[in-house]
Protein backbone atom coordinates (compact mmCIF):
# COMPACT_ATOMS: atom_id res chain seq x y z
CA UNK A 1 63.08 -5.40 -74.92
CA UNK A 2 64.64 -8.83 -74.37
CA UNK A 3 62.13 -11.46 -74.22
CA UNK A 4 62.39 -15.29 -73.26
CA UNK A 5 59.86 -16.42 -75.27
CA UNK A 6 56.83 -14.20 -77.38
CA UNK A 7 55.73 -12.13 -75.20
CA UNK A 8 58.11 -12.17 -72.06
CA UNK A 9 60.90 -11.28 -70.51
CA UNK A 10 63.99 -12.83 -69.99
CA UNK A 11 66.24 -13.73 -66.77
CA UNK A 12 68.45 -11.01 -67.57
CA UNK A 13 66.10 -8.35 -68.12
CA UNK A 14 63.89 -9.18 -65.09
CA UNK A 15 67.16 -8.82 -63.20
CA UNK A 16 67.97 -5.39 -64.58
CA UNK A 17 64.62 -4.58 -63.09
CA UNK A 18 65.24 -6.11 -59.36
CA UNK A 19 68.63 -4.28 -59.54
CA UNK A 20 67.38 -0.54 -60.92
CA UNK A 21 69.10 -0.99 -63.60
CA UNK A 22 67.38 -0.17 -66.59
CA UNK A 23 66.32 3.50 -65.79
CA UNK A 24 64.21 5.46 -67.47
CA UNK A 25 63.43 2.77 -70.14
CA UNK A 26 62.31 0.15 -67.12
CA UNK A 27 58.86 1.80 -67.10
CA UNK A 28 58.11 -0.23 -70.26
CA UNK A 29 59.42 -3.87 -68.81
CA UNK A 30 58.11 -3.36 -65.44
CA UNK A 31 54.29 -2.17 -66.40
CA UNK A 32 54.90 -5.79 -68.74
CA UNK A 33 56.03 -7.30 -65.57
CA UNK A 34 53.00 -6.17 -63.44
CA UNK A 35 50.12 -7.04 -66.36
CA UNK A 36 51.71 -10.94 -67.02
CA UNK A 37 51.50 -13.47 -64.61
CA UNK A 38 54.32 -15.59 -65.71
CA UNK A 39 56.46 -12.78 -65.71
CA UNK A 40 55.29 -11.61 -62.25
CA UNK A 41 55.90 -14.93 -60.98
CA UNK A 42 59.48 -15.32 -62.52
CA UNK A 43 60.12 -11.76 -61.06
CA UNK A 44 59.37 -12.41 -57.60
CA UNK A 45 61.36 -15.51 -57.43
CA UNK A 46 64.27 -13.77 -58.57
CA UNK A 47 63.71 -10.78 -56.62
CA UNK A 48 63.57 -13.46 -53.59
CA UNK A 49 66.63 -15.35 -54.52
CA UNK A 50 68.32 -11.86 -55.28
CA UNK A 51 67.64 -11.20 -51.67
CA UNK A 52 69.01 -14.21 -50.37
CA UNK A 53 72.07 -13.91 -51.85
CA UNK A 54 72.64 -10.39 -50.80
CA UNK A 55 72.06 -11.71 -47.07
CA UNK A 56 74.42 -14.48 -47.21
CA UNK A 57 76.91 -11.64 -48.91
CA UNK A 58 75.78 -9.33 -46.22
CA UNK A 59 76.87 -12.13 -43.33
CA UNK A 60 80.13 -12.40 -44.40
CA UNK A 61 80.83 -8.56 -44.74
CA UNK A 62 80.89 -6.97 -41.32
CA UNK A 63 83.38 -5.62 -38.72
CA UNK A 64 85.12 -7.89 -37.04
CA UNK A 65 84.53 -7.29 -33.01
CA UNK A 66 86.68 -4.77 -31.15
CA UNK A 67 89.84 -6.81 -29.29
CA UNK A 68 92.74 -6.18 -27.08
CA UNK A 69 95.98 -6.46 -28.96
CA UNK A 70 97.56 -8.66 -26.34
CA UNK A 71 94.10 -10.97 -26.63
CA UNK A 72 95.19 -11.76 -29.88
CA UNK A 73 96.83 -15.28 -30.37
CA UNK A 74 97.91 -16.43 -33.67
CA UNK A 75 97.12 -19.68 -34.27
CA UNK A 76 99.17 -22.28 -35.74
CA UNK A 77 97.46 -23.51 -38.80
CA UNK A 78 99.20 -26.01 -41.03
CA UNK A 79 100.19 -25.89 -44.50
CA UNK A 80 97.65 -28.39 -45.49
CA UNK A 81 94.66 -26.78 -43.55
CA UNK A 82 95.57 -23.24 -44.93
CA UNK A 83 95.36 -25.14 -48.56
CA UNK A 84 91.81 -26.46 -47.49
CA UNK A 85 90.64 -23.05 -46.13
CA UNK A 86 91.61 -21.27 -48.82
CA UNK A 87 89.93 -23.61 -51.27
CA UNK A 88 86.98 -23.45 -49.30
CA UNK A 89 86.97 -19.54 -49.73
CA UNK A 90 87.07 -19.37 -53.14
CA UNK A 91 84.61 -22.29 -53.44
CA UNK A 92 82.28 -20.33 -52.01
CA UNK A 93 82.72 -17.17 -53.76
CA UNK A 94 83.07 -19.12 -56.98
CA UNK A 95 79.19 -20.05 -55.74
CA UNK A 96 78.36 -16.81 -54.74
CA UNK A 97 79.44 -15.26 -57.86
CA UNK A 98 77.91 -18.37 -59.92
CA UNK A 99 74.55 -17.42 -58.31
CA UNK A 100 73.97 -14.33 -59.69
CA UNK A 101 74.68 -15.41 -63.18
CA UNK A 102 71.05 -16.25 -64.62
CA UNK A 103 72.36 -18.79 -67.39
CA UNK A 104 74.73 -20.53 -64.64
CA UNK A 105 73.22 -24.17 -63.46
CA UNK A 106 73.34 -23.22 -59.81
CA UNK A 107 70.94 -20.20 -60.75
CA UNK A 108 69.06 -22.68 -62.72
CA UNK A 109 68.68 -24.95 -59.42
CA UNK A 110 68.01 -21.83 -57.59
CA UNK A 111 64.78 -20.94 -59.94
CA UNK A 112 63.51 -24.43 -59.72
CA UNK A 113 64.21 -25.06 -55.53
CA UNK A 114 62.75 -21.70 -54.87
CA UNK A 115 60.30 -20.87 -57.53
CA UNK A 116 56.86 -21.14 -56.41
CA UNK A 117 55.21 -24.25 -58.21
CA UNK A 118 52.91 -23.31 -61.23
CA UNK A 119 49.01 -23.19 -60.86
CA UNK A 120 47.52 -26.86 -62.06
CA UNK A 121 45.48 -26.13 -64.70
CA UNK A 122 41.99 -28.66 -65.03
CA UNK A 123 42.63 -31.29 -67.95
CA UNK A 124 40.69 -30.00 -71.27
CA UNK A 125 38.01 -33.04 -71.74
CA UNK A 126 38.38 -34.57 -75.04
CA UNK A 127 36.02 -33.62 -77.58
CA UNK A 128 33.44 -36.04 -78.94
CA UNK A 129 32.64 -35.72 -82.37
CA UNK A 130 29.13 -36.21 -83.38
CA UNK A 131 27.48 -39.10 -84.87
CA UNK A 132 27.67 -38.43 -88.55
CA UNK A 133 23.83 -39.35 -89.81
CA UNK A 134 23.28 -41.90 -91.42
CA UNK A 135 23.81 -42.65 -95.00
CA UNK A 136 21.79 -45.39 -95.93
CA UNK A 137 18.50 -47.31 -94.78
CA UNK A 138 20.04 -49.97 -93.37
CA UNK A 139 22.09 -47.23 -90.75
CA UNK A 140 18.55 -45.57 -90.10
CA UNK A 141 17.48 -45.78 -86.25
CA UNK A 142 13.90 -47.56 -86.13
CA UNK A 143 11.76 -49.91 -84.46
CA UNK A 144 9.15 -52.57 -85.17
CA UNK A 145 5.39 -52.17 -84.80
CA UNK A 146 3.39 -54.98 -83.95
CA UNK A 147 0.26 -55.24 -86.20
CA UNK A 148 -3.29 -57.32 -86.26
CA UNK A 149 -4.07 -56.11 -90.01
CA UNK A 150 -4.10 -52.08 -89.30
CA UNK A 151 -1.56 -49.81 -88.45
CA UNK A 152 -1.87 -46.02 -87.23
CA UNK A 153 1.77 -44.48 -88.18
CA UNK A 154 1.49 -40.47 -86.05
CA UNK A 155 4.00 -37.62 -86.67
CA UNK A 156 3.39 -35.22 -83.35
CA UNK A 157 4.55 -32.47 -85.29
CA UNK A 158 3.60 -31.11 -89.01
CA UNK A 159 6.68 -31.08 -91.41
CA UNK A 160 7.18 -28.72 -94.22
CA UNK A 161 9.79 -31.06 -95.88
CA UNK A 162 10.92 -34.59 -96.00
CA UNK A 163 9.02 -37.35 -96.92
CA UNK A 164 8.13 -41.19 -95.98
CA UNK A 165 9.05 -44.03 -98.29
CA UNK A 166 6.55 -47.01 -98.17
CA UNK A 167 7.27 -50.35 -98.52
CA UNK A 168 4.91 -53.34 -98.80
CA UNK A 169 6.68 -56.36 -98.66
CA UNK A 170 6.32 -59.61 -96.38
CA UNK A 171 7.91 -58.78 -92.79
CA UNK A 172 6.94 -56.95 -89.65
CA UNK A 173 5.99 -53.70 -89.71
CA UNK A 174 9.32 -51.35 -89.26
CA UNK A 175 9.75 -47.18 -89.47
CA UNK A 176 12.94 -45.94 -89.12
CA UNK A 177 14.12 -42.35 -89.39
CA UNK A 178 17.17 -41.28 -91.26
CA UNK A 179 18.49 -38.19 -89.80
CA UNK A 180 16.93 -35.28 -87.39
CA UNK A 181 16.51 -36.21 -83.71
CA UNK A 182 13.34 -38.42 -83.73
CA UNK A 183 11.78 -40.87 -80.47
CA UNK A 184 9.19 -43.76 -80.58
CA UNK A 185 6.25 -44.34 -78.93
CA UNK A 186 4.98 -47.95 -79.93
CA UNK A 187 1.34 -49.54 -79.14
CA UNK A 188 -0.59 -52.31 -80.56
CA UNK A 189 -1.01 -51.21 -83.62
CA UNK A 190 0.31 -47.70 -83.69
CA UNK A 191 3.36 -45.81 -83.50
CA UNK A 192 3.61 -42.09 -82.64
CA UNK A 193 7.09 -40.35 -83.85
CA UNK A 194 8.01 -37.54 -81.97
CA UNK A 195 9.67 -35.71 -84.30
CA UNK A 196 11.47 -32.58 -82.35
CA UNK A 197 14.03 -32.46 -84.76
CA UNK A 198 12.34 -34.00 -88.28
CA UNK A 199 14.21 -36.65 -90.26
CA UNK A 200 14.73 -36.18 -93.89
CA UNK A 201 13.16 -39.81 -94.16
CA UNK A 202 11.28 -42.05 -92.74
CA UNK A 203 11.20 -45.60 -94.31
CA UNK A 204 8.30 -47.49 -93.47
CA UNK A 205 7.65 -51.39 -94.40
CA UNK A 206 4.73 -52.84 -93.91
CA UNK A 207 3.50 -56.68 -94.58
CA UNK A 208 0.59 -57.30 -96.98
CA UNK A 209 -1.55 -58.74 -94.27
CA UNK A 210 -2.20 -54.90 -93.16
CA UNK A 211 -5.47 -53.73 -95.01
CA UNK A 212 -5.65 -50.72 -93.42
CA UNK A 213 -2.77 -48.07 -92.67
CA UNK A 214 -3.27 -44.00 -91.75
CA UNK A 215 -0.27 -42.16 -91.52
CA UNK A 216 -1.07 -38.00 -90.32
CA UNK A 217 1.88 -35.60 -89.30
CA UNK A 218 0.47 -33.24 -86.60
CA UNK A 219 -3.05 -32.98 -87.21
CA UNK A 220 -3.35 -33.68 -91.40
CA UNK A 221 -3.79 -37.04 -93.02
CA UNK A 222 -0.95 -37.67 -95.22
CA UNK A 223 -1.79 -40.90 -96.37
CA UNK A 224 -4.48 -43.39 -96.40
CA UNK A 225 -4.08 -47.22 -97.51
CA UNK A 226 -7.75 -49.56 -97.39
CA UNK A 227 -7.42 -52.67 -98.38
CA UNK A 228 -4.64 -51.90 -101.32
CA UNK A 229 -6.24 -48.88 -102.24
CA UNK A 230 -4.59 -45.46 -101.45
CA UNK A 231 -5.86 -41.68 -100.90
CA UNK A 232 -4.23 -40.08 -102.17
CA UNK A 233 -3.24 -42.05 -105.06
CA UNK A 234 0.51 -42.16 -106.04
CA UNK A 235 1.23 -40.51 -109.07
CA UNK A 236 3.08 -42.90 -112.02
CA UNK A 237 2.63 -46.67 -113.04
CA UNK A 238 2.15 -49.71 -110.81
CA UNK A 239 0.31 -50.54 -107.78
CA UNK A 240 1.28 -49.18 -104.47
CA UNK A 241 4.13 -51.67 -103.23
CA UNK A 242 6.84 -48.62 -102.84
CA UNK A 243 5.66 -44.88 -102.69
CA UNK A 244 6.95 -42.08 -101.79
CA UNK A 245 4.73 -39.93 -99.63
CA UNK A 246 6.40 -36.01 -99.39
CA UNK A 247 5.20 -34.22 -96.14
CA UNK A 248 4.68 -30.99 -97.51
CA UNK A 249 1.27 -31.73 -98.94
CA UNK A 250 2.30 -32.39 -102.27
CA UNK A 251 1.10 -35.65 -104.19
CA UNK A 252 2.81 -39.20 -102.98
CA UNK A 253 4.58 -40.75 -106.39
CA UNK A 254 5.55 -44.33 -106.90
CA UNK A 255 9.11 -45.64 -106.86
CA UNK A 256 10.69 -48.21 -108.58
C-alpha cells in the first residue's frame, strides 16, 4: 500500500481510488480512506479537483452544431494568428494534462487553492513545573509571631511523622515549614498551622524573653517550655537552646 507518510496514503494511490483503479485490492485503501481523517480530507479534494478537470475536458469535447454546407465561410486567419492559436491549444492541453499529474506544481497549486483549510487545533498551554521544596531553612515558607513572654504554637491536625526544631535565640518569634502544603493563622501570641498536607519540618525560633511556650498537634501536647524548663525533657547534654521535638510521640532530643 503506498503511503505518504506512516500511516497514509499517497496522491497517487488516493487517485487510483477516485479513478476505480485498484480493483479488488482497493477494499483495503478505501476502508483506510474512510477510518482517517486526513486521508478523507485529501480524498475528497482530489476527487473534487478530479471532477473539475473532467468538466473542463468534457466542455471542450462535444459535437459541433449541425450547419448548412453553403453557411460555411472559411475564414482568413493569418500565419501569425494560426501560430498563436495553435500555441494556445497545446498550452492548454499541456495544463490539462499537467493537472492530472499529482507530483506536477499546477496539481500542487490545485491541492492548496482547492483543499479545504485544516481544522485549528487549540494551542497546548505550557506546562508549569512545580516548585521543587525547599532545601534548606532559610528557603522554608514562615511567618513571625508576635509575643508578650508566651507563645501558643497549634498543629490542627495530629502527625505521625516529622518533627519541629526549636530554637532559642534573641529575635522574634518565627515558624516556618519546610515542605507539605501548610497555612498560618497568627494572633497575639499564638499561631495555629493548618497543616493539610504536613511538612517534614517545622523550624521554630523563639527569643529568651518567652517563659512560657505550648506547642500541641491536633489535640496532644507535644511540648511544654516554663520558664526554661521543658516537659518533656530533651534527651542528651545541654540546656534546651536547640531541640528537636519528633511528632510521633517519641522523646524530643537536643541538637547541637
Amino acid at each position: 500500500m503506498n503511503r505518504t507518510e506512516p500511516g497514509h496514503l499517497n496522491d497517487v494511490a488516493l487517485l487510483a481510488i477516485v479513478h476505480n483503479e485498484w480493483g479488488e485490492e482497493g477494499a483495503g485503501p478505501a476502508r483506510h480512506v474512510l477510518g482517517c481523517d486526513p486521508c478523507t480530507r485529501r480524498f475528497d479534494a482530489l476527487h473534487r479537483q478530479d471532477a473539475l478537470i473532467g468538466a473542463l475536458l468534457e466542455s471542450l469535447d462535444h459535437a459541433p452544431p449541425p450547419l448548412a454546407l453553403e453557411s460555411v465561410r472559411r475564414p482568413r486567419v493569418p500565419a501569425a494568428r494560426r501560430g498563436l492559436i495553435a500555441a494556445a491549444l497545446a498550452a492548454l492541453l499541456a495544463t490539462a494534462a499537467a493537472a492530472a499529474v499529482p507530483a506536477s506544481p499546477l496539481h500542487q497549486w490545485l491541492r492548496h487553492t482547492f483543499a479545504p483549510a485544516p481544522a485549528r487545533e487549540a494551542p497546548t498551554p505550557p506546562t508549569v513545573a512545580p516548585a521543587p521544596p525547599a532545601q534548606n531553612p532559610d528557603a522554608a515558607a514562615g511567618v513571625a509571631v508576635p509575643t508578650s513572654g508566651t507563645l501558643d504554637v497549634v498543629l490542627r491536625r495530629a502527625q505521625t511523622g516529622g518533627a519541629i526544631e526549636l530554637a532559642i535565640q534573641p529575635g522574634d518569634a518565627i515558624i516556618r515549614a519546610r515542605g507539605g502544603d501548610v497555612a498560618y493563622v497568627v494572633g497575639a501570641a499564638r499561631v495555629t498551622i493548618d497543616n493539610r498536607t504536613p511538612a517534614d519540618l517545622y523550624l521554630l525560633t523563639v527569643p529568651p524573653t518567652v517563659r512560657r511556650l505550648t506547642i500541641v498537634a491536633g489535640e496532644r501536647e507535644v511540648f511544654r517550655l516554663t520558664d526554661g524548663r521543658a516537659t518533656p525533657g530533651p534527651s542528651g547534654a545541654g540546656g534546651v537552646r536547640h531541640v528537636r521535638i519528633p511528632l510521633d510521640g517519641s522523646a524530643p532530643a537536643a541538637l547541637p
